[in-house]
N, C-alpha and C. Protein backbone atom coordinates (compact mmCIF):
# COMPACT_ATOMS: atom_id res chain seq x y z
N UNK A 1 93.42 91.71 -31.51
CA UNK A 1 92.42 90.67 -31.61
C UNK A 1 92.50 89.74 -30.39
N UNK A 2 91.55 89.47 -29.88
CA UNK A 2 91.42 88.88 -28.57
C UNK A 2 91.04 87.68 -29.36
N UNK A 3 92.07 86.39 -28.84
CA UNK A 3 91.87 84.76 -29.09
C UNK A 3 91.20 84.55 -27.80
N UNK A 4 90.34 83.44 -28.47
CA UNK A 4 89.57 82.63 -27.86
C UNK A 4 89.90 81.88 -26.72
N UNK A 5 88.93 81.96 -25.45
CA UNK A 5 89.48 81.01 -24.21
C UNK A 5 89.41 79.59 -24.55
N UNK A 6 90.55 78.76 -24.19
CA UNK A 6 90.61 77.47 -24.60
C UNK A 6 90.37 76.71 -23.22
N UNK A 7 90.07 74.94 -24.13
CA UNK A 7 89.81 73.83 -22.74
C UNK A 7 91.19 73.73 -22.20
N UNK A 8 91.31 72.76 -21.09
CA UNK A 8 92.53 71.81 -21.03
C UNK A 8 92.71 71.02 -21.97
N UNK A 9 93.98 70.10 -22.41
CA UNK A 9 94.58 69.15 -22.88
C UNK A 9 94.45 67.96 -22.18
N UNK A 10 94.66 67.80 -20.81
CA UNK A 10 94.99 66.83 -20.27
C UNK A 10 93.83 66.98 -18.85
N UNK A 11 93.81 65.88 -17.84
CA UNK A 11 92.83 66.09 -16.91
C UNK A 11 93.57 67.10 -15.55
N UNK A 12 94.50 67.13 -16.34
CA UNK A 12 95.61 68.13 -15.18
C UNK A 12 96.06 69.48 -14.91
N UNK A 13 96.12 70.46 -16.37
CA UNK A 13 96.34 71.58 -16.41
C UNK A 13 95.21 72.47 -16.63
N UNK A 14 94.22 72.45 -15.73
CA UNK A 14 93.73 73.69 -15.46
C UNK A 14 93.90 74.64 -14.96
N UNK A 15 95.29 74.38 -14.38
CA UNK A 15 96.28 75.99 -13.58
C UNK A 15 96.36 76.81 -14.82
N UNK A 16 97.65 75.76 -15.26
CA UNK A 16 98.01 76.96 -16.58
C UNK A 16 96.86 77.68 -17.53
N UNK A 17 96.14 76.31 -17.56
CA UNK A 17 95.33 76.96 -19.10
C UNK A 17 94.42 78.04 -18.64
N UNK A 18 93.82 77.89 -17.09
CA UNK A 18 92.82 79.17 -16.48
C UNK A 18 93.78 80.22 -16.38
N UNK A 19 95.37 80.56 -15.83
CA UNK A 19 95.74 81.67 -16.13
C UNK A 19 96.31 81.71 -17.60
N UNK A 20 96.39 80.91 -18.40
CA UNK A 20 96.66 81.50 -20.00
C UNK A 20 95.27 82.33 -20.65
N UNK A 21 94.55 81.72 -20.05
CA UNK A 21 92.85 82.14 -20.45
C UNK A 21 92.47 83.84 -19.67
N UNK A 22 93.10 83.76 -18.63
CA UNK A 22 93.21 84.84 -17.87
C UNK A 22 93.83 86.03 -18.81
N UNK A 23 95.25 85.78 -19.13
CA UNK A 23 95.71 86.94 -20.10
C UNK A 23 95.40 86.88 -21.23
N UNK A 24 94.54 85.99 -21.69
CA UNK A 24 93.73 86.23 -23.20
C UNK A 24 92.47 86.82 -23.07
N UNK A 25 91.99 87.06 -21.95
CA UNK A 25 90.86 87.92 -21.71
C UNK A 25 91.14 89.02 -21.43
N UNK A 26 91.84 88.82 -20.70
CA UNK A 26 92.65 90.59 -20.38
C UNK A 26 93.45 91.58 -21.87
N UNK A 27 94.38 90.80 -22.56
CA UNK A 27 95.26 91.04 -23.99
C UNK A 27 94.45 90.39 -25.05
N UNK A 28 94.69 91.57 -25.81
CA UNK A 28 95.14 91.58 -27.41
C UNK A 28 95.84 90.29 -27.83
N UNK A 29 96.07 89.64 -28.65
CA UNK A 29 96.99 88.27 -29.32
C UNK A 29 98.09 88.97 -29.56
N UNK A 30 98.13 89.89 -30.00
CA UNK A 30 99.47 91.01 -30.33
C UNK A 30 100.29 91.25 -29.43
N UNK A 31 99.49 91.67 -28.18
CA UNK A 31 100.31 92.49 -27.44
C UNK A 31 101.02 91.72 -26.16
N UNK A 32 101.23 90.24 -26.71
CA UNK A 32 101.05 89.18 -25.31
C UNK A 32 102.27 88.36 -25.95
N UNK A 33 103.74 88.88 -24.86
CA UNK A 33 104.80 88.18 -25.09
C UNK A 33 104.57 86.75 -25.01
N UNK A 34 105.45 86.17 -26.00
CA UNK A 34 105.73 84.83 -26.00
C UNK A 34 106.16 84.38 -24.34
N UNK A 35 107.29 85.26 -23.76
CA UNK A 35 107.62 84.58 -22.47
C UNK A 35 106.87 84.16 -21.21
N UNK A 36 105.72 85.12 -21.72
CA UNK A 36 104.37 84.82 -21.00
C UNK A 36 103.98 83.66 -20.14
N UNK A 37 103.75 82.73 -22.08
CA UNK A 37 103.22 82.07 -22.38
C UNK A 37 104.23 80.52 -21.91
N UNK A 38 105.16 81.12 -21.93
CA UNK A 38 106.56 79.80 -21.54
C UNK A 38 106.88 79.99 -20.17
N UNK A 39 106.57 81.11 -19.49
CA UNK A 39 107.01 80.71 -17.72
C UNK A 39 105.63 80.46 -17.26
N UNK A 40 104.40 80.20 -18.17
CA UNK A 40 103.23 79.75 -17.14
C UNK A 40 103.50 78.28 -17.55
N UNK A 41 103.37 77.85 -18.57
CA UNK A 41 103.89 76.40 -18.91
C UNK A 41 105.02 75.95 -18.07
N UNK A 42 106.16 76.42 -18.30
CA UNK A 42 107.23 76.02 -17.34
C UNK A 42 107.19 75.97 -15.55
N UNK A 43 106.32 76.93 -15.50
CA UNK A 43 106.29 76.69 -13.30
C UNK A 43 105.25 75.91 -12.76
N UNK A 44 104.40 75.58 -13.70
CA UNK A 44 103.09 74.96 -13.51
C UNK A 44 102.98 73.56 -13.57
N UNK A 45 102.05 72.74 -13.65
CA UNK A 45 102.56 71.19 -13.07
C UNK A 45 103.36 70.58 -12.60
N UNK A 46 103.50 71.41 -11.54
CA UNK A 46 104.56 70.83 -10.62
C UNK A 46 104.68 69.80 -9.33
N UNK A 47 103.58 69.34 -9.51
CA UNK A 47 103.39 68.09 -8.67
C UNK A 47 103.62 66.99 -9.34
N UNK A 48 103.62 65.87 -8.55
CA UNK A 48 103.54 64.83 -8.59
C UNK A 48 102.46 63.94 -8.52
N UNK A 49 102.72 62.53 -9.06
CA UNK A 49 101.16 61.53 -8.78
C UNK A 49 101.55 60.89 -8.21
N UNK A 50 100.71 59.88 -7.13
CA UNK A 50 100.92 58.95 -6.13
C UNK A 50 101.45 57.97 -7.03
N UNK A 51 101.80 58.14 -8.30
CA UNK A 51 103.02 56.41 -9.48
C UNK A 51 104.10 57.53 -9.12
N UNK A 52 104.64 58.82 -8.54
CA UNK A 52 105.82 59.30 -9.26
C UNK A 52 105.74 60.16 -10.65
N UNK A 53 104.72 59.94 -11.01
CA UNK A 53 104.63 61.04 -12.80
C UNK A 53 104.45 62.25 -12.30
N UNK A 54 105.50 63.37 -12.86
CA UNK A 54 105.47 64.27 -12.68
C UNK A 54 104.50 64.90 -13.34
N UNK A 55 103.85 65.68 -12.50
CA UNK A 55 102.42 66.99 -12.79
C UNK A 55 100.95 66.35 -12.82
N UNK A 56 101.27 64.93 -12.35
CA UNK A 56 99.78 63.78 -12.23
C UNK A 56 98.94 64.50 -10.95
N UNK A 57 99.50 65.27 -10.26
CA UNK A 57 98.82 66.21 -9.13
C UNK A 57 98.35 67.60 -9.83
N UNK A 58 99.00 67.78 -10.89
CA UNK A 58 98.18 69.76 -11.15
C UNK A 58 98.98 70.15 -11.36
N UNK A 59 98.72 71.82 -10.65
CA UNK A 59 99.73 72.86 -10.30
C UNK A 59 99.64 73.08 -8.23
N UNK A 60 100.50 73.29 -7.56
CA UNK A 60 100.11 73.43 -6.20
C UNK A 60 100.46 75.10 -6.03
N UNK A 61 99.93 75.48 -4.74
CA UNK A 61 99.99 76.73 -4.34
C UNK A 61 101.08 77.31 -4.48
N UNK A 62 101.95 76.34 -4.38
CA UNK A 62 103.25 77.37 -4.54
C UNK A 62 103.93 77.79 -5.70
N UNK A 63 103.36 77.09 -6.97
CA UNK A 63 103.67 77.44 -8.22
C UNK A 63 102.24 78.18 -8.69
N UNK A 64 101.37 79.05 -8.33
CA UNK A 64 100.49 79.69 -8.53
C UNK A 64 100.81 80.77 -7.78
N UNK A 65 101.64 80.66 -6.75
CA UNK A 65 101.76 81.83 -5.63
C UNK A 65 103.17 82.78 -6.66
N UNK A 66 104.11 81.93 -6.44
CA UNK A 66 104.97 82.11 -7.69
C UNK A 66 104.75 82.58 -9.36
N UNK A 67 103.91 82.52 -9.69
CA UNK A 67 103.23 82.73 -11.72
C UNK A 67 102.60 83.78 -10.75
N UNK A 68 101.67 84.57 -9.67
CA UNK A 68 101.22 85.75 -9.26
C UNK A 68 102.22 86.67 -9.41
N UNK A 69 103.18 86.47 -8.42
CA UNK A 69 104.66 87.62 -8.26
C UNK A 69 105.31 87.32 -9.53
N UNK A 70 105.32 86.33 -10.83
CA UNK A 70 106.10 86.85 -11.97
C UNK A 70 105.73 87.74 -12.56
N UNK A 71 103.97 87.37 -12.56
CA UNK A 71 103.34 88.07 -13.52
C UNK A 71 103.31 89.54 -13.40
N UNK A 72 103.29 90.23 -11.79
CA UNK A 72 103.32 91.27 -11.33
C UNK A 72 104.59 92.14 -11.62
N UNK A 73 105.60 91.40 -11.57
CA UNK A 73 107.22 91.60 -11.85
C UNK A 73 106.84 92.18 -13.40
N UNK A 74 106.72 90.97 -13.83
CA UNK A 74 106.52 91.36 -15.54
C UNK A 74 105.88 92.65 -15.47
N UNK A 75 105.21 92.73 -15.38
CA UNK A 75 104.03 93.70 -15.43
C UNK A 75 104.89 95.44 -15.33
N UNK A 76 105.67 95.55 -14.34
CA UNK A 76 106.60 96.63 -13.96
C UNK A 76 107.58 96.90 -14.63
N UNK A 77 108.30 95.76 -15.72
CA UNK A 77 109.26 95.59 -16.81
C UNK A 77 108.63 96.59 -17.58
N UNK A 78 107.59 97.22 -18.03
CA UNK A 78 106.67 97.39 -19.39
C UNK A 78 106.46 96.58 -20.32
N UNK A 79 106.80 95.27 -20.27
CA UNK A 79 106.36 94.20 -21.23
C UNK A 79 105.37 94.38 -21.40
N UNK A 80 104.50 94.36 -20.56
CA UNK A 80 103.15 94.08 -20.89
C UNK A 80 102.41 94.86 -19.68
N UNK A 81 101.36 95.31 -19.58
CA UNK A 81 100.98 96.33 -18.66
C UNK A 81 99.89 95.25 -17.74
N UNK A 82 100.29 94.50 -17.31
CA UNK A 82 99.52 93.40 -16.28
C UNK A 82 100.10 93.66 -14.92
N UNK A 83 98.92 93.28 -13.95
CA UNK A 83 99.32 92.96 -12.76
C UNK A 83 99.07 91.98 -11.90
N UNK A 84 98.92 91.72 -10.99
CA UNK A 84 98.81 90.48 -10.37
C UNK A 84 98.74 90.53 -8.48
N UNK A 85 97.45 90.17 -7.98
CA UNK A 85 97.75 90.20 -6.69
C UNK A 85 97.10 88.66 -6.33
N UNK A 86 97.28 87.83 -5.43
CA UNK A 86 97.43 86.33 -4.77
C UNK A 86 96.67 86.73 -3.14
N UNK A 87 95.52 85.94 -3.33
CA UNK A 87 94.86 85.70 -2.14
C UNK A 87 94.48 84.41 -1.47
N UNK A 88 94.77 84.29 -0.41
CA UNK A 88 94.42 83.07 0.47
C UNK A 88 93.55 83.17 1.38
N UNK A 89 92.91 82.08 1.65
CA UNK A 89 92.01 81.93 2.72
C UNK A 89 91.21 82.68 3.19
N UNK A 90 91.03 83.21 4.26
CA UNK A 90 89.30 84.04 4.63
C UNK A 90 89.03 85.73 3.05
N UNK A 91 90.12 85.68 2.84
CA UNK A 91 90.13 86.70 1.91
C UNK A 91 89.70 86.16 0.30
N UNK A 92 89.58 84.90 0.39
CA UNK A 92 88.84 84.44 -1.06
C UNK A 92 87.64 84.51 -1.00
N UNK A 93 86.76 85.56 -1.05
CA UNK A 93 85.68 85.12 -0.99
C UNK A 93 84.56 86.48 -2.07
N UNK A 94 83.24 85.92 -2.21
CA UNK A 94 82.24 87.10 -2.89
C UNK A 94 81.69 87.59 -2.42
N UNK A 95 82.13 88.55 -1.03
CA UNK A 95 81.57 89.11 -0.14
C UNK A 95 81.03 90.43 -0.58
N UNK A 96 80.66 91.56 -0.57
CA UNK A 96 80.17 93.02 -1.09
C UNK A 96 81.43 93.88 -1.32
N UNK A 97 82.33 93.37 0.14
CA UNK A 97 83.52 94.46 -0.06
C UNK A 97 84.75 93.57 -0.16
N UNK A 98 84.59 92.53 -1.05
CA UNK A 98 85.78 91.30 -0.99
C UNK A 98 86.76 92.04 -1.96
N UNK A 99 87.88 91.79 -2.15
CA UNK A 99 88.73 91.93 -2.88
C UNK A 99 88.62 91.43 -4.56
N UNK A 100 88.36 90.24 -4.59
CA UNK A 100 87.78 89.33 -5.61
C UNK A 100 86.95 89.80 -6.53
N UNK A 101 85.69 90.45 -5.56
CA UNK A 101 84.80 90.78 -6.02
C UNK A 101 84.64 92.45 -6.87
N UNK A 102 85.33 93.06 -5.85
CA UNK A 102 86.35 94.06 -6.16
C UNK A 102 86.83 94.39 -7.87
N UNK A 103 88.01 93.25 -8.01
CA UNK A 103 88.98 93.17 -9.43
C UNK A 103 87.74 92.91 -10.27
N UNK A 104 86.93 91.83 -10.47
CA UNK A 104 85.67 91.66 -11.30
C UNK A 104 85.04 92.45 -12.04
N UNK A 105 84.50 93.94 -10.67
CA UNK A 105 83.93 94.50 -11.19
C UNK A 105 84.53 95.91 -11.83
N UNK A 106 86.41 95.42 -11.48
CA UNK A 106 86.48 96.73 -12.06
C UNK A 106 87.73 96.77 -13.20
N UNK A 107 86.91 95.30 -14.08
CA UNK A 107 87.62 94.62 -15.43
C UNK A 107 89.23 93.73 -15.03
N UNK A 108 88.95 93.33 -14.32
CA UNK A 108 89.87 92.21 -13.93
C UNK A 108 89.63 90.91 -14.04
N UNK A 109 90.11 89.98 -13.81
CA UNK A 109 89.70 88.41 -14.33
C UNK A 109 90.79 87.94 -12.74
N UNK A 110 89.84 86.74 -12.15
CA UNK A 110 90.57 85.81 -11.48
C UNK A 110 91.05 84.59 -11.42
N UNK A 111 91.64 83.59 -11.21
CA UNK A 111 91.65 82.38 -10.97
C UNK A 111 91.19 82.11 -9.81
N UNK A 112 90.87 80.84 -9.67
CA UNK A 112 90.10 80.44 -8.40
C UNK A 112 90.02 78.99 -8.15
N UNK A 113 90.66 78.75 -6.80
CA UNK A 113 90.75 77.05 -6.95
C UNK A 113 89.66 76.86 -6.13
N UNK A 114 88.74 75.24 -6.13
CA UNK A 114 87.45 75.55 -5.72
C UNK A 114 87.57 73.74 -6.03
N UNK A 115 86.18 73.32 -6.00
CA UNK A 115 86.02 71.58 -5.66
C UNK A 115 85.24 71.35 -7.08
N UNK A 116 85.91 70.39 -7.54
CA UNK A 116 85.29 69.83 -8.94
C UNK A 116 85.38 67.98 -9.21
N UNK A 117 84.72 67.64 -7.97
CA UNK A 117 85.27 66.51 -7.55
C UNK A 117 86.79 66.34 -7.55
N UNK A 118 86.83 67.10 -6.84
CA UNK A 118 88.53 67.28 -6.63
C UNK A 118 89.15 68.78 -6.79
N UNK A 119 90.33 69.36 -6.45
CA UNK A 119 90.57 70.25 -6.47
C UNK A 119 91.16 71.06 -8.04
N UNK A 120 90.52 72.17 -8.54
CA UNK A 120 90.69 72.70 -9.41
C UNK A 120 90.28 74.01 -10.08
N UNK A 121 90.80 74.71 -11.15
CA UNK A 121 90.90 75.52 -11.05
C UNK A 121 90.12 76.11 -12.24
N UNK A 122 89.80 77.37 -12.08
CA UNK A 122 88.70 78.07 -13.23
C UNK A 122 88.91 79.34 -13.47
N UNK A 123 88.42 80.20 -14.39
CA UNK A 123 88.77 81.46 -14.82
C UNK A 123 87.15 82.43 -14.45
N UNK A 124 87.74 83.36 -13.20
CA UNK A 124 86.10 84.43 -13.20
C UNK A 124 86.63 85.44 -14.00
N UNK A 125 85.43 85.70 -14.97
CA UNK A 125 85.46 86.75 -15.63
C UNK A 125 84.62 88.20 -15.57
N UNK A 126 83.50 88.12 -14.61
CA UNK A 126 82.58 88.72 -14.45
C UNK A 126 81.77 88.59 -13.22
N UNK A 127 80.83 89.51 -12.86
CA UNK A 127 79.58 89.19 -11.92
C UNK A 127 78.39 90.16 -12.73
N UNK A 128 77.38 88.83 -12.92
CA UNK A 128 76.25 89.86 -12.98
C UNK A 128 74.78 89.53 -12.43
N UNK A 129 74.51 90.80 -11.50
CA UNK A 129 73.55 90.18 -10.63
C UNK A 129 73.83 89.37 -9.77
N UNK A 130 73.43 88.17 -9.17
CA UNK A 130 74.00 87.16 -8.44
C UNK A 130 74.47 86.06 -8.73
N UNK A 131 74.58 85.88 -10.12
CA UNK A 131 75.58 85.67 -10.82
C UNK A 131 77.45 85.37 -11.33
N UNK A 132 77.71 84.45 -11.24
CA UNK A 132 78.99 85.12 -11.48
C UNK A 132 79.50 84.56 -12.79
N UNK A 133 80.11 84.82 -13.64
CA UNK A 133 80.41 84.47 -14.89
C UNK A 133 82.36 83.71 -14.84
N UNK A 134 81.85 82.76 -14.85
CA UNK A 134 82.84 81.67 -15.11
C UNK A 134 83.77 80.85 -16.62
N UNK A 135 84.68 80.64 -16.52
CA UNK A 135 85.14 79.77 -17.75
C UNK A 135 85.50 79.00 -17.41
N UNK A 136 85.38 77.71 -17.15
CA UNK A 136 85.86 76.16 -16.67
C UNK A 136 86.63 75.75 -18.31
N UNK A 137 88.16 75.36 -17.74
CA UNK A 137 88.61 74.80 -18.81
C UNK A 137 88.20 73.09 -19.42
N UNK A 138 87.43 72.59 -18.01
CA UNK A 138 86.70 71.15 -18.11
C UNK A 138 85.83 71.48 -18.97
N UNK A 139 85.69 70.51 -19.72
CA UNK A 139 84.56 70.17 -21.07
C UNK A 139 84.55 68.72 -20.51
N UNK A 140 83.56 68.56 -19.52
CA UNK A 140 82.73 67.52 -19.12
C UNK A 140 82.04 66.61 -20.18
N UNK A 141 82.07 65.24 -20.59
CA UNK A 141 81.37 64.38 -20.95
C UNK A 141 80.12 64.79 -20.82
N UNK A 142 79.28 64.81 -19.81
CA UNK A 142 77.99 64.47 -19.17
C UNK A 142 77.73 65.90 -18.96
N UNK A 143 76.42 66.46 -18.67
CA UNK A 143 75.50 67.74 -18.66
C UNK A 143 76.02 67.95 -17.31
N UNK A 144 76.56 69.33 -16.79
CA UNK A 144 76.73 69.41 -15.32
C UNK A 144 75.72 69.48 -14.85
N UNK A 145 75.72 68.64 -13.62
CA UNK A 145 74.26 67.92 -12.39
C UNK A 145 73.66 69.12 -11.84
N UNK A 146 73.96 70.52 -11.35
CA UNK A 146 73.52 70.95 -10.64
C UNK A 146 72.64 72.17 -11.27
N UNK A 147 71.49 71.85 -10.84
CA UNK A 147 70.72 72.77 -11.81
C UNK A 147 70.71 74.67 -11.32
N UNK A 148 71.03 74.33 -10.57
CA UNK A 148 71.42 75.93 -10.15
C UNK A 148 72.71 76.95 -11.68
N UNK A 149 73.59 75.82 -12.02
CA UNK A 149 74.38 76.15 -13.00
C UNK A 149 74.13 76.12 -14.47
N UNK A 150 74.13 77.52 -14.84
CA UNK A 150 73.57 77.76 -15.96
C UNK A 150 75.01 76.89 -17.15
N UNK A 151 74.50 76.52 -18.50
CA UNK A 151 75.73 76.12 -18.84
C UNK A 151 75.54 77.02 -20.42
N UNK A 152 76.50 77.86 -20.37
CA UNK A 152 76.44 78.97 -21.80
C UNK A 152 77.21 78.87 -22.50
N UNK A 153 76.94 79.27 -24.21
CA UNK A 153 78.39 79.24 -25.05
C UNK A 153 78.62 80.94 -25.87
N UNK A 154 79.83 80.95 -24.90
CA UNK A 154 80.41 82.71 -25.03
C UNK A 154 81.53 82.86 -25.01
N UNK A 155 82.49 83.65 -25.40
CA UNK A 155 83.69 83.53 -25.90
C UNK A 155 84.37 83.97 -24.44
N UNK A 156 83.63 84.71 -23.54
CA UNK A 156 84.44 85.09 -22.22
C UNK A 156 83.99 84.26 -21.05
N UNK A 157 82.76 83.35 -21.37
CA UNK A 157 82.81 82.60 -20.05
C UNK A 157 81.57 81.68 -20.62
N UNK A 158 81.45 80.06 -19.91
CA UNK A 158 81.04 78.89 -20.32
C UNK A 158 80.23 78.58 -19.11
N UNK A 159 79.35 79.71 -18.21
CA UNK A 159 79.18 78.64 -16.68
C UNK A 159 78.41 79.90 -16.24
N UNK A 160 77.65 80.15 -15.73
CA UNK A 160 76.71 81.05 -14.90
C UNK A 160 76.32 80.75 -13.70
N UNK A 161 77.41 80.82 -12.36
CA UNK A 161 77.67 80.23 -10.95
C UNK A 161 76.30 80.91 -9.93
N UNK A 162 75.42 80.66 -9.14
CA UNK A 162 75.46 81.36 -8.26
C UNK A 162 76.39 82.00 -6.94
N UNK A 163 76.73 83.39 -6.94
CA UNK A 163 77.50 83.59 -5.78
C UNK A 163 77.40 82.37 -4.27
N UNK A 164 76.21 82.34 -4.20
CA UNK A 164 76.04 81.63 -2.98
C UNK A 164 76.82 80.12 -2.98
N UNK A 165 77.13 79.58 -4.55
CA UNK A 165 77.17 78.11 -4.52
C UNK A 165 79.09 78.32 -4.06
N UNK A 166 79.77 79.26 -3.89
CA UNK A 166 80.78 79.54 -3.56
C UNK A 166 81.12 79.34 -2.68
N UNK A 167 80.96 80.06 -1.56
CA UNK A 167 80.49 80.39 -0.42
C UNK A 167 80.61 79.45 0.60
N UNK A 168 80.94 77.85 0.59
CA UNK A 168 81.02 77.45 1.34
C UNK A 168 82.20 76.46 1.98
N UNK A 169 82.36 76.01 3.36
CA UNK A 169 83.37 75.45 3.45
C UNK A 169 83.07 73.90 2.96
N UNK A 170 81.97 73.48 2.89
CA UNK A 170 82.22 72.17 2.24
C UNK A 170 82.47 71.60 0.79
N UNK A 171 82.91 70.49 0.85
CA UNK A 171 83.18 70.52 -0.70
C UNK A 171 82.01 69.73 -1.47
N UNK A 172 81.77 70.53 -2.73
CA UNK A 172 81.17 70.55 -3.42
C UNK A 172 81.28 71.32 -4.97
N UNK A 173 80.66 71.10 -5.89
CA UNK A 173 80.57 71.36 -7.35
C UNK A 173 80.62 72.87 -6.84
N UNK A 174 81.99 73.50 -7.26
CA UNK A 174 82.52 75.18 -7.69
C UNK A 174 82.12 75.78 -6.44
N UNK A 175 82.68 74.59 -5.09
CA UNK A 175 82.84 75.75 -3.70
C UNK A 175 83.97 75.60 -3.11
N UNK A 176 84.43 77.14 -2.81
CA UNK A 176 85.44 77.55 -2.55
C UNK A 176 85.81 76.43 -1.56
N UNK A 177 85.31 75.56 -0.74
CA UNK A 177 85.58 75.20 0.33
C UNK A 177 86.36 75.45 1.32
N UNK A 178 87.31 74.66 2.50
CA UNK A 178 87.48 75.25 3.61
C UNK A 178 88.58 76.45 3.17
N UNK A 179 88.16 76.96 4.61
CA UNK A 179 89.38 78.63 4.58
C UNK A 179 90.93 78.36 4.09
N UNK A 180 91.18 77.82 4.51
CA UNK A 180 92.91 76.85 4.38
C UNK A 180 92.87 76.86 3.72
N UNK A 181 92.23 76.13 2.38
CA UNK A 181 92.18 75.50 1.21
C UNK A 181 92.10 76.60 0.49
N UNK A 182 91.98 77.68 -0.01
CA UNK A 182 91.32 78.44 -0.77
C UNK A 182 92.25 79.60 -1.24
N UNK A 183 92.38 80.00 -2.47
CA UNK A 183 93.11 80.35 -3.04
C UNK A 183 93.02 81.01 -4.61
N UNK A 184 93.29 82.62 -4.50
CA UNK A 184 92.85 83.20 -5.88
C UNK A 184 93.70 84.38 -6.39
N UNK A 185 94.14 84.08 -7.68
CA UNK A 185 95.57 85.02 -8.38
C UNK A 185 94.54 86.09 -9.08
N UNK A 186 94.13 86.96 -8.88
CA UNK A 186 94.01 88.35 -9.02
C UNK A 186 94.49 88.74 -10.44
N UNK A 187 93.84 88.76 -11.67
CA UNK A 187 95.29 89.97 -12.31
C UNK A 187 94.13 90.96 -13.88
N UNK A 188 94.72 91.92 -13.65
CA UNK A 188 94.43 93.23 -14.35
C UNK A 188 95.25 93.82 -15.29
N UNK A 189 94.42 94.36 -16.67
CA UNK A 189 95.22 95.17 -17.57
C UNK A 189 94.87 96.59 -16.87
N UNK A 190 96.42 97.07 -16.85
CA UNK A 190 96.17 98.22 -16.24
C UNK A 190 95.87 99.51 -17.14
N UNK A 191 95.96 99.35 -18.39
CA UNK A 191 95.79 100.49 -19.19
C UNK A 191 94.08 100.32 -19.02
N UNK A 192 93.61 99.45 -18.89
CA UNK A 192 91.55 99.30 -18.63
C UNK A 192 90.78 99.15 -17.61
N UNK A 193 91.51 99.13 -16.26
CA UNK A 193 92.07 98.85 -15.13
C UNK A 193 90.70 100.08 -14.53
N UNK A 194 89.34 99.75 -14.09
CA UNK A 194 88.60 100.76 -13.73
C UNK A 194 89.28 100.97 -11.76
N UNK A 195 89.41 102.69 -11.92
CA UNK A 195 89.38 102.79 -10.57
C UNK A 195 88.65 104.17 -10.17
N UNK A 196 89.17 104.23 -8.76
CA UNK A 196 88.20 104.97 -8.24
C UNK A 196 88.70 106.50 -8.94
N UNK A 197 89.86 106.87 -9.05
CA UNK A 197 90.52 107.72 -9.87
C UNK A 197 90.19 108.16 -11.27
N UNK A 198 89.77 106.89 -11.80
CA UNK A 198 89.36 107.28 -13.73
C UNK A 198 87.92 106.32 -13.87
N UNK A 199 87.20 106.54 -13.09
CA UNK A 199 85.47 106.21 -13.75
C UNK A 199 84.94 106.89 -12.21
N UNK A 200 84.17 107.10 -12.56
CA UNK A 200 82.96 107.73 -11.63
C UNK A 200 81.85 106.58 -11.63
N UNK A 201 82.08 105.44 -12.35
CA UNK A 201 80.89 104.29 -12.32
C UNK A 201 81.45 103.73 -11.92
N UNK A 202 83.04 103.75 -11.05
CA UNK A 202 83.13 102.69 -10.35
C UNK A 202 82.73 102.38 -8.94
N UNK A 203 82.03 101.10 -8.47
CA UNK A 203 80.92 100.90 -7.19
C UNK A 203 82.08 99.55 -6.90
N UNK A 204 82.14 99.22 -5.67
CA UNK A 204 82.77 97.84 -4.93
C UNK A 204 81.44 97.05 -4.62
């Protein structure tokens, strides 16, 4: 039984909760170790706030770069049949032959840090059409402003992006912004894992 993608708690953990949301789209409730669930909690808010409170900053790259290579590790244990690949900069992107775009279409789920008046993080679950199918763990007060963004209620994704609104280096509402900045954890059940090997419908 596949549980439901959840919000954040706090205005801070959208690391963890977009990759907890990540392996609840990918797994079964069954088949999804507890330890999972305790080294994404545990490596994650690991910043600081300009008072000193620890995790008043998020999660930073290097505890996302880090939860990529556990998850991948794990993954090789047979715990759980997941994998995990970590992309930076000119390689984050929804290009035709992007990598990103790639895992999406061939039943993978990403994280993706991107501008939400500020830096943060979201769960892709899909592309369709020009389209891309999103889960924002933000549950915004107010109607999101940009009318280009569809706003849906579905158990695998809450947000209907245009590719293009990605796409750019400035910052703005769900864009990747500059190259530097940009950053996306990759990860796949490999037992559903479409490749070029076991579907003949698979297209990049």
């Amino acid at each position: 039984m596949k549980t439901p993608l959840r919000y954040q708690v706090t205005e801070f953990d959208c690391g963890p909760t977009s990759l907890l949301n990540a392996v609840s789209f990918l797994f079964d409730r069954e088949q999804i170790p507890p330890e999972v669930v305790r080294n994404i909690m545990l490596y994650s808010l690991d910043t600081f706030g300009t008072d000193g409170v620890s995790g008043k900053s998020g999660t930073s790259h290097t505890a996302m770069l880090f939860l990529s290579h556990w998850l991948d590790g794990f993954g090789k244990t047979g715990r759980l049949n997941i994998r995990s690949d970590y992309l930076t900069g000119r390689d984050v992107n929804l290009g035709a032959d992007s990598r990103l775009v790639s895992a999406l279409r061939r039943g993978g789920a990403a994280v993706v840090r991107l501008d939400l008046e500020g830096w943060h993080y979201v769960l892709l679950t899909g592309i369709e059409g020009d389209g891309v199918l999103v889960f924002d763990p933000y549950d915004p007060a107010e109607p999101f402003p940009a009318e280009d963004v569809t706003v849906v209620q579905d158990r695998q994704y809450n947000r209907i992006v245009p590719r293009a609104r990605f796409e750019t280096q400035e910052l703005r509402p769900y864009g990747f912004g500059p190259y530097e900045q940009r950053e996306a954890v990759l990860l796949f059940n490999t037992d559903v894992e479409l490749t070029e090997e076991n579907t003949v419908e698979y297209v990049i």
